[in-house]
C-alpha atoms as a PDB file:
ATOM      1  CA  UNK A   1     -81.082 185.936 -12.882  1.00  0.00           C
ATOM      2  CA  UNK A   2     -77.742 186.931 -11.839  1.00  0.00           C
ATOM      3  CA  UNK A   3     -74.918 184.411 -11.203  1.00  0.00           C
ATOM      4  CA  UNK A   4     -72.207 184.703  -8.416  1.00  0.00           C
ATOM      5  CA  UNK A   5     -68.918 182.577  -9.583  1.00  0.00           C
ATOM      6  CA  UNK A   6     -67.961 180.999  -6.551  1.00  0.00           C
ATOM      7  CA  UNK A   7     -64.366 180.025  -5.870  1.00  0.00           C
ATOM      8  CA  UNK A   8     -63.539 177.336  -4.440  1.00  0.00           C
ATOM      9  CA  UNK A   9     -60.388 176.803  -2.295  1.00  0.00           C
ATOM     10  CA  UNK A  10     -58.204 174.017  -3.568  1.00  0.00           C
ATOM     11  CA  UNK A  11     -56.021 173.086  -0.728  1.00  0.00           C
ATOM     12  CA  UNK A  12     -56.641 172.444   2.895  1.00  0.00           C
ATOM     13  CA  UNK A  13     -58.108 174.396   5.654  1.00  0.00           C
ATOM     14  CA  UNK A  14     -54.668 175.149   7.474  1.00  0.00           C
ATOM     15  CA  UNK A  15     -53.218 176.142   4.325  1.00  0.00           C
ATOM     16  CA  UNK A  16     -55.976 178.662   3.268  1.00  0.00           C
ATOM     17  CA  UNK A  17     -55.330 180.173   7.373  1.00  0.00           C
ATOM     18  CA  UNK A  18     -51.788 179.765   7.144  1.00  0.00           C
ATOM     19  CA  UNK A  19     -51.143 181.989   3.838  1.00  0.00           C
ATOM     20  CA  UNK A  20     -53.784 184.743   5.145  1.00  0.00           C
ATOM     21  CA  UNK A  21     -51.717 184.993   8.553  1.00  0.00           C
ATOM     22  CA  UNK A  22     -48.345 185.544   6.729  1.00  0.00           C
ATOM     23  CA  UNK A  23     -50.120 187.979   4.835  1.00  0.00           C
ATOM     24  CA  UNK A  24     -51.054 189.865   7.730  1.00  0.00           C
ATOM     25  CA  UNK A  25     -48.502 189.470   9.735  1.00  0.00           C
ATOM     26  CA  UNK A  26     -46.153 191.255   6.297  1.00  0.00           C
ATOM     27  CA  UNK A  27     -48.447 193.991   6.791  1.00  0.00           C
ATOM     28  CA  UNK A  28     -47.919 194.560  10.535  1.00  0.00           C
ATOM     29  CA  UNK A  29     -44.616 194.058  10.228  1.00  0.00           C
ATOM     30  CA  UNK A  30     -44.555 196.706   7.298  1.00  0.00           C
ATOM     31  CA  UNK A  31     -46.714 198.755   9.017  1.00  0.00           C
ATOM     32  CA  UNK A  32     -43.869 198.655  11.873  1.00  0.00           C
ATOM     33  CA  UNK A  33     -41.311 200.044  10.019  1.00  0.00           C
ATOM     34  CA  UNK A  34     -43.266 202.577   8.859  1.00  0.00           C
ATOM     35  CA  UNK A  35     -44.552 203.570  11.850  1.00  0.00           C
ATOM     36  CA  UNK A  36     -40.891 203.219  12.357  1.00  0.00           C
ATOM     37  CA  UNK A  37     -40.242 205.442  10.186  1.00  0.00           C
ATOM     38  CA  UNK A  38     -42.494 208.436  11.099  1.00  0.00           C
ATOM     39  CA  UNK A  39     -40.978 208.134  14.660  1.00  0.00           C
ATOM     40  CA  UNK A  40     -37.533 209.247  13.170  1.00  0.00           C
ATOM     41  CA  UNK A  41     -38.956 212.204  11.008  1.00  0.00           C
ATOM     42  CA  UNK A  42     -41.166 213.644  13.434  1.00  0.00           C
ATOM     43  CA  UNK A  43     -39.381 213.250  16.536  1.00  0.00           C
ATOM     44  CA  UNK A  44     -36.292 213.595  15.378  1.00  0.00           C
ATOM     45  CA  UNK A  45     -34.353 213.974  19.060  1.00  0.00           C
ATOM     46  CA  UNK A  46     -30.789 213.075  18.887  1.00  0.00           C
ATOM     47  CA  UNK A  47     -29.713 210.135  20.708  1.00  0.00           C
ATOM     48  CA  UNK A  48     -27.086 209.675  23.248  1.00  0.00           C
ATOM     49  CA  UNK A  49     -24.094 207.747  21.388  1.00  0.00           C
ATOM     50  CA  UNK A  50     -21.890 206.529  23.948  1.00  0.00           C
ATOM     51  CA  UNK A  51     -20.965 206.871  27.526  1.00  0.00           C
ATOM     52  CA  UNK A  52     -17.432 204.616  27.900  1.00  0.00           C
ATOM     53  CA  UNK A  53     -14.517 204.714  30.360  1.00  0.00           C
ATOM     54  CA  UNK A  54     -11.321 204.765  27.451  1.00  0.00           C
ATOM     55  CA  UNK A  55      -7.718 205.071  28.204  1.00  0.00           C
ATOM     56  CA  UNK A  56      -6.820 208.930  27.379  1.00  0.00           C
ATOM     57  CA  UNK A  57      -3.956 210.558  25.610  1.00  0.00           C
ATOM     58  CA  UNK A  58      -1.525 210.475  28.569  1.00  0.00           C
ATOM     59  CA  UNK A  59      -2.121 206.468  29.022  1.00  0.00           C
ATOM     60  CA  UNK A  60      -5.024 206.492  31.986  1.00  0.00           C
ATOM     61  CA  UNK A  61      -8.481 206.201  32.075  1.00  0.00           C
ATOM     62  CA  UNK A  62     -10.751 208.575  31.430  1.00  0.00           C
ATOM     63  CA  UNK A  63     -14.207 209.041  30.966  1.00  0.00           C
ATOM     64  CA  UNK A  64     -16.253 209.847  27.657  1.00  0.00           C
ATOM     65  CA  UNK A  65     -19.198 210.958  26.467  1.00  0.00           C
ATOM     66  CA  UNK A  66     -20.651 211.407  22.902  1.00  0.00           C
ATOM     67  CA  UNK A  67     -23.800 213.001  22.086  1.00  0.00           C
ATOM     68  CA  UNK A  68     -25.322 213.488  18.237  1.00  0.00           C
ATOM     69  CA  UNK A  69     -26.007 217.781  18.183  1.00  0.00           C
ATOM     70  CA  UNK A  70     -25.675 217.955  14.208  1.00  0.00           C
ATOM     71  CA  UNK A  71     -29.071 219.121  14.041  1.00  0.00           C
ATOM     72  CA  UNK A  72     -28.154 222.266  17.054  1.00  0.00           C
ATOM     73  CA  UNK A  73     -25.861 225.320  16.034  1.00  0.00           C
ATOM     74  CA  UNK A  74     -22.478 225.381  18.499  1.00  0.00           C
ATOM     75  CA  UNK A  75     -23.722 228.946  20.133  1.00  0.00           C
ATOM     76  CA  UNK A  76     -27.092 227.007  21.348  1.00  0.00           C
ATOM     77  CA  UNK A  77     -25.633 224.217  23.052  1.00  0.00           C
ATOM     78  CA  UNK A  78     -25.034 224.648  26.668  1.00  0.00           C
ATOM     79  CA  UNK A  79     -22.584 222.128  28.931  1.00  0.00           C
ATOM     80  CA  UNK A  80     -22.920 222.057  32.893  1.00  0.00           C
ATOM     81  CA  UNK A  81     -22.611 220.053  35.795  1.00  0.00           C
ATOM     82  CA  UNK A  82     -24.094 220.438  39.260  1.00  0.00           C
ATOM     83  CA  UNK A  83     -24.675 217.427  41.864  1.00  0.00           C
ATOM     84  CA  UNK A  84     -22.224 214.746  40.096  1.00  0.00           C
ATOM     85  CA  UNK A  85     -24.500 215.113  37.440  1.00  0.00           C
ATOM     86  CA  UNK A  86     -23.195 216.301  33.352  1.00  0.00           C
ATOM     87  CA  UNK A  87     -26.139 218.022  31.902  1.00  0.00           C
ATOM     88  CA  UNK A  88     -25.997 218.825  27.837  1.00  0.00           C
ATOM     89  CA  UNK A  89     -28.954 221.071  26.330  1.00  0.00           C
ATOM     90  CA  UNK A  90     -29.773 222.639  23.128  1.00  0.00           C
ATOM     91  CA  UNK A  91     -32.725 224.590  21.890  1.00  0.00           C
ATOM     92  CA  UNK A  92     -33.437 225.889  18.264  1.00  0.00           C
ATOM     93  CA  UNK A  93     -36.734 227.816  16.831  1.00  0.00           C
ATOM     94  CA  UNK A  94     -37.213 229.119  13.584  1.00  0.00           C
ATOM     95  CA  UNK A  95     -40.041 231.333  12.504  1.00  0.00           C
ATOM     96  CA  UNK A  96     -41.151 230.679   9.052  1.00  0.00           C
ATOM     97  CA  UNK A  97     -44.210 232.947   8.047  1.00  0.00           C
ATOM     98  CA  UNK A  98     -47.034 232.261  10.745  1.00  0.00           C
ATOM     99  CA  UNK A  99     -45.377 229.122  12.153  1.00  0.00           C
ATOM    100  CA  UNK A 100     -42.666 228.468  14.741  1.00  0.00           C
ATOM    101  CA  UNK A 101     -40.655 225.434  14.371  1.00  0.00           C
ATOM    102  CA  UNK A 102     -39.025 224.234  17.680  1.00  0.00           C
ATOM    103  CA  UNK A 103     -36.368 221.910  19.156  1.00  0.00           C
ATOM    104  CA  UNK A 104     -35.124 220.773  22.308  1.00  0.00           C
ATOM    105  CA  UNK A 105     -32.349 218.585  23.562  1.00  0.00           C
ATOM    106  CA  UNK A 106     -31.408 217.690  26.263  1.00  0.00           C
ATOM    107  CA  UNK A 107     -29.128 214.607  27.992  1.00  0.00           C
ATOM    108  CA  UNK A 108     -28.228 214.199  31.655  1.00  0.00           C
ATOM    109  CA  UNK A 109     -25.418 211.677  32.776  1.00  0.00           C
ATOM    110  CA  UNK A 110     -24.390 211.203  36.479  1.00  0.00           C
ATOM    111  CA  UNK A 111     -20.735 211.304  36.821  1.00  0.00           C
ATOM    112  CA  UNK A 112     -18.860 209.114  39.187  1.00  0.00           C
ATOM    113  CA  UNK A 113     -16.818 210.771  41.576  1.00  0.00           C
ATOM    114  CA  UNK A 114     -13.613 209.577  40.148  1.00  0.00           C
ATOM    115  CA  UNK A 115     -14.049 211.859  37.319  1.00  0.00           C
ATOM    116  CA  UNK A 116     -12.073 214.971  37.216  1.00  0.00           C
ATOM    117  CA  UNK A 117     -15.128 217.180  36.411  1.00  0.00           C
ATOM    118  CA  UNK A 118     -13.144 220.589  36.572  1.00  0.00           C
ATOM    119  CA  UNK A 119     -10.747 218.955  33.707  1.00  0.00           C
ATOM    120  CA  UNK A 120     -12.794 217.727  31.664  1.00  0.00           C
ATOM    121  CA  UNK A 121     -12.801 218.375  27.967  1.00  0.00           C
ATOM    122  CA  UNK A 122     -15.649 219.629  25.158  1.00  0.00           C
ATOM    123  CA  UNK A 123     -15.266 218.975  21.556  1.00  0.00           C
ATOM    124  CA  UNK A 124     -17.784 219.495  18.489  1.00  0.00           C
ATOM    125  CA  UNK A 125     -16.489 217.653  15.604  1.00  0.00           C
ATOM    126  CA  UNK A 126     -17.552 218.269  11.787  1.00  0.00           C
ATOM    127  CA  UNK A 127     -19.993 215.836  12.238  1.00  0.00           C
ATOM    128  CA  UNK A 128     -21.841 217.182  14.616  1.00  0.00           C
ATOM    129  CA  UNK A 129     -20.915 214.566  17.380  1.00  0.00           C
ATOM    130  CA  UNK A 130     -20.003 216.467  20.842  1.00  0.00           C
ATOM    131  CA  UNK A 131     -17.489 214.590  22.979  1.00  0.00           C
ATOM    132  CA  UNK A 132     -16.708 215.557  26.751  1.00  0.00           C
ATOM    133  CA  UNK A 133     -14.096 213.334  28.210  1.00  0.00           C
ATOM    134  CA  UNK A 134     -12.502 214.192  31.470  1.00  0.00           C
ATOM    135  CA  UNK A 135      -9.188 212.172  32.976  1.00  0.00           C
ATOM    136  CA  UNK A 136     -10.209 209.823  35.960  1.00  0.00           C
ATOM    137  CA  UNK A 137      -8.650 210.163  39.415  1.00  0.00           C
ATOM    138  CA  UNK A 138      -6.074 206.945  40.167  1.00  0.00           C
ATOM    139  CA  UNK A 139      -6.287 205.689  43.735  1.00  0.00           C
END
């Protein structure tokens, strides 16, 4: 004959539901981050920092833009504008053996028509940030 312990829940019903629940929802919300996680290494696509109107080195406004490029070499990223609109792209491929590793980037921004467009300013810093500002017409 073969005996089954049985285990009996000491507690109430709510209790016994309530503790499971938490322990799921841990799980999803670990799950999350992971999932999270794998987002940021495998799609790796840098993000637009900032778009702000600031007040420029000679006192007026001006407008700025900062986009994250670390992960783009300065002769690969390309600045234009056409239509009132600031386009930014990069691309990058490496060939390692039989495989081709690729990346793309690329950022549009409409420009008001304040903006000085055929002043305006493009910076790399160390950290791989680019900046564009351009001064803003007074009326």
């Amino acid at each position: 004959m073969l005996c089954i312990p049985v285990r009996r829940h000491h507690g109430d019903f709510d209790d016994f539901f309530k503790n499971h629940w938490l322990e799921h929802n841990n799980m999803a919300m670990d799950w999350d981050m992971k999932l999270d996680d794998l987002k940021r290494d495998f799609l790796p696509f840098p993000q637009l920092s900032s778009t702000t109107i600031s007040v420029g080195p000679s006192g007026n406004p001006e407008f700025a833009v900062r986009f994250d490029v670390k992960d783009f070499k300065p002769e690969v990223i390309h600045v234009f504008t056409k239509s009132g609109k600031l386009t930014i792209s990069a691309t990058y491929e490496e060939k390692t053996g039989n495989f081709t590793s690729r990346r793309a980037f690329k950022r549009t921004v409409e420009v008001s028509r304040d903006v000085q467009i055929s002043l305006m300013r493009c910076t790399l810093l160390r950290d791989g940030i680019l900046c564009l500002t351009a001064p803003i017409r007074l009326l």
